[in-house]
N, C-alpha and C. Protein backbone atom coordinates (compact mmCIF):
# COMPACT_ATOMS: atom_id res chain seq x y z
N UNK A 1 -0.41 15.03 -12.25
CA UNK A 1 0.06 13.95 -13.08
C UNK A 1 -0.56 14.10 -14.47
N UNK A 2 0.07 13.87 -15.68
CA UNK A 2 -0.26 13.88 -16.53
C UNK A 2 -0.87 12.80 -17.13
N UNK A 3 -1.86 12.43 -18.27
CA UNK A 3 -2.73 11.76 -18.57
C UNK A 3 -2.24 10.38 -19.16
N UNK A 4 -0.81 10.36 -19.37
CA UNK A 4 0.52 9.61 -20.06
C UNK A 4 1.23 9.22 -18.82
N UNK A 5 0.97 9.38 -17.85
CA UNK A 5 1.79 8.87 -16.64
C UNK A 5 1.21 8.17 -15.68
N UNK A 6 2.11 7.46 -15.23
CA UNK A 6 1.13 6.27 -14.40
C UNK A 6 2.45 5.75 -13.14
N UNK A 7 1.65 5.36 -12.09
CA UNK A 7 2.16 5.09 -11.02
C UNK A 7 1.95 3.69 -10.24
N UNK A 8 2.95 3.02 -9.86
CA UNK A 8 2.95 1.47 -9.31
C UNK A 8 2.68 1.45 -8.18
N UNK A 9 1.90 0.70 -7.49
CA UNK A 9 2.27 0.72 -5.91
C UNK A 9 2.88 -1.01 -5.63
N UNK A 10 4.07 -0.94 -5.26
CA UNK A 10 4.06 -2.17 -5.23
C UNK A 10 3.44 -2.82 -4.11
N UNK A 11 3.23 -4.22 -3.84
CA UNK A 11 2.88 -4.76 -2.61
C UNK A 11 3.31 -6.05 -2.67
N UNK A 12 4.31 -6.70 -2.80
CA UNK A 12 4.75 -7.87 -3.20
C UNK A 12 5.33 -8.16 -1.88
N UNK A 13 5.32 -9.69 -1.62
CA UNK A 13 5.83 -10.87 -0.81
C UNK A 13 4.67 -11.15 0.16
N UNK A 14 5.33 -12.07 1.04
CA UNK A 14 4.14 -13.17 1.63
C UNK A 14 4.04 -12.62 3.25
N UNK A 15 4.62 -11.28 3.63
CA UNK A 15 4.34 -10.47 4.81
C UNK A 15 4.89 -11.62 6.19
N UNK A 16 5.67 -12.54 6.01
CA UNK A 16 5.71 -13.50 7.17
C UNK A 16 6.98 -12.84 8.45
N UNK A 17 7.26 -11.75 8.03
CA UNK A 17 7.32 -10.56 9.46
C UNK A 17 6.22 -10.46 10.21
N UNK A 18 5.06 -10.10 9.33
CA UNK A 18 3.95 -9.77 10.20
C UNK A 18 2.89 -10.43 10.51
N UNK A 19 3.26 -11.38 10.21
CA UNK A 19 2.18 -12.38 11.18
C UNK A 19 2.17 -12.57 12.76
N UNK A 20 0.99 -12.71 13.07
CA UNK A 20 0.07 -13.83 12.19
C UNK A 20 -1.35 -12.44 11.82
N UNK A 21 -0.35 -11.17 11.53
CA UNK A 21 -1.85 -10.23 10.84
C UNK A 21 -1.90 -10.70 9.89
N UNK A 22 -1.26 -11.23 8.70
CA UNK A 22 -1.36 -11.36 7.33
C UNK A 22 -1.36 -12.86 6.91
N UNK A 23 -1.63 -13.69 8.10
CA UNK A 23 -2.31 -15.01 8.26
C UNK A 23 -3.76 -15.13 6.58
N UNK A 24 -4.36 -14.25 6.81
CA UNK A 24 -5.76 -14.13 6.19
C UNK A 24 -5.86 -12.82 5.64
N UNK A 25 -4.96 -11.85 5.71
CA UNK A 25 -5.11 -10.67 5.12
C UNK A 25 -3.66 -10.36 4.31
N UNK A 26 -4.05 -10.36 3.07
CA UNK A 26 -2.88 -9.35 2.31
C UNK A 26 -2.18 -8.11 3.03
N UNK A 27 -0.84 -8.16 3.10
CA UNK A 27 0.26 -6.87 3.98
C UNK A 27 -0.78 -5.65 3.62
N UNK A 28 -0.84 -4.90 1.97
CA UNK A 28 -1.31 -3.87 1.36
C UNK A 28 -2.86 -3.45 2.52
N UNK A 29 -3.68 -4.31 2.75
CA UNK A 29 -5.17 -4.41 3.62
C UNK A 29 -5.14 -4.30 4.63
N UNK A 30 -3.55 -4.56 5.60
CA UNK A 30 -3.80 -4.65 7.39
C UNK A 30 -4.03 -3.00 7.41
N UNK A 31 -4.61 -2.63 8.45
CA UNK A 31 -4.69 -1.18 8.75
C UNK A 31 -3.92 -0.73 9.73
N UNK A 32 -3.29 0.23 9.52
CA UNK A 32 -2.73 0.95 10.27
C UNK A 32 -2.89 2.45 10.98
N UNK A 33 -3.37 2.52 11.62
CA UNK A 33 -4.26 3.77 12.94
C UNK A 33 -5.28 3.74 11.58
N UNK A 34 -6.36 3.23 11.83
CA UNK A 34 -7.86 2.46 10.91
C UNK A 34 -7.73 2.53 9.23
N UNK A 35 -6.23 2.78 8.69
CA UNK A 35 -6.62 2.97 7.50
C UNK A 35 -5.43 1.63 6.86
N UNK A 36 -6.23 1.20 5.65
CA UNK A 36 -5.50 0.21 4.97
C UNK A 36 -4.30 0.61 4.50
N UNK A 37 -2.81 0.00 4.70
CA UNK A 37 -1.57 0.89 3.85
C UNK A 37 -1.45 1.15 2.76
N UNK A 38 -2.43 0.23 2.22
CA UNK A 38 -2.53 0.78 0.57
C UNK A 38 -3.05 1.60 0.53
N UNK A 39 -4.19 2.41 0.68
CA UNK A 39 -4.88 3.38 1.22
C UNK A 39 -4.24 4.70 1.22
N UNK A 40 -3.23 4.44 2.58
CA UNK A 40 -2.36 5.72 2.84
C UNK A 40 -1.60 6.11 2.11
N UNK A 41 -0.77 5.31 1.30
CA UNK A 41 0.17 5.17 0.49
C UNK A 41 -0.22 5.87 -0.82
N UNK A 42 -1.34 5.43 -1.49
CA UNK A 42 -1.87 6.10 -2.60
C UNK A 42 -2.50 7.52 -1.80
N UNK A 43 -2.94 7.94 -0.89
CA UNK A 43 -3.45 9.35 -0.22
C UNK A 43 -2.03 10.34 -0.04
N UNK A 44 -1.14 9.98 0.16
CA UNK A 44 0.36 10.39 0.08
C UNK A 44 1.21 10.82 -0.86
N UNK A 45 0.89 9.83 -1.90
CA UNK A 45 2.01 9.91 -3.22
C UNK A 45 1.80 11.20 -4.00
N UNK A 46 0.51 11.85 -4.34
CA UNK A 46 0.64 12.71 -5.66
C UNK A 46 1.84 13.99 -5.13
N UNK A 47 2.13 14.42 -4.29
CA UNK A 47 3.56 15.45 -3.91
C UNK A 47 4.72 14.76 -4.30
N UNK A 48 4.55 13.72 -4.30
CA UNK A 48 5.97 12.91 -4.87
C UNK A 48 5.96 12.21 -6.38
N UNK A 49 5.04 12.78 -7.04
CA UNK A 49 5.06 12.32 -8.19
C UNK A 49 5.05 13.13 -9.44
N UNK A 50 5.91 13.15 -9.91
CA UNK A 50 6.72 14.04 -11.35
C UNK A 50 5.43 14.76 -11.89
């Protein structure tokens, strides 16, 4: 990635599919096989990014 480029992760809405995990925890923070999805998501992206 270049020093001029920048990347979003979104994490928007109120997760009320997945409750009651996101009762007390933001969707982006639940973990999934021990890691937070935000987490994975940013560990993932740089192959997909221009």
């Amino acid at each position: 990635m270049h020093s001029d480029e920048i990347a979003i992760l979104m994490a928007a809405g109120m997760g009320q599919r997945m409750r009651p995990l996101t009762e007390k925890m933001p969707k982006p923070l639940i973990k999934v096989h021990g890691r937070p999805m935000a987490e994975t998501l940013i560990i993932i992206s740089p192959p997909y990014m221009p």
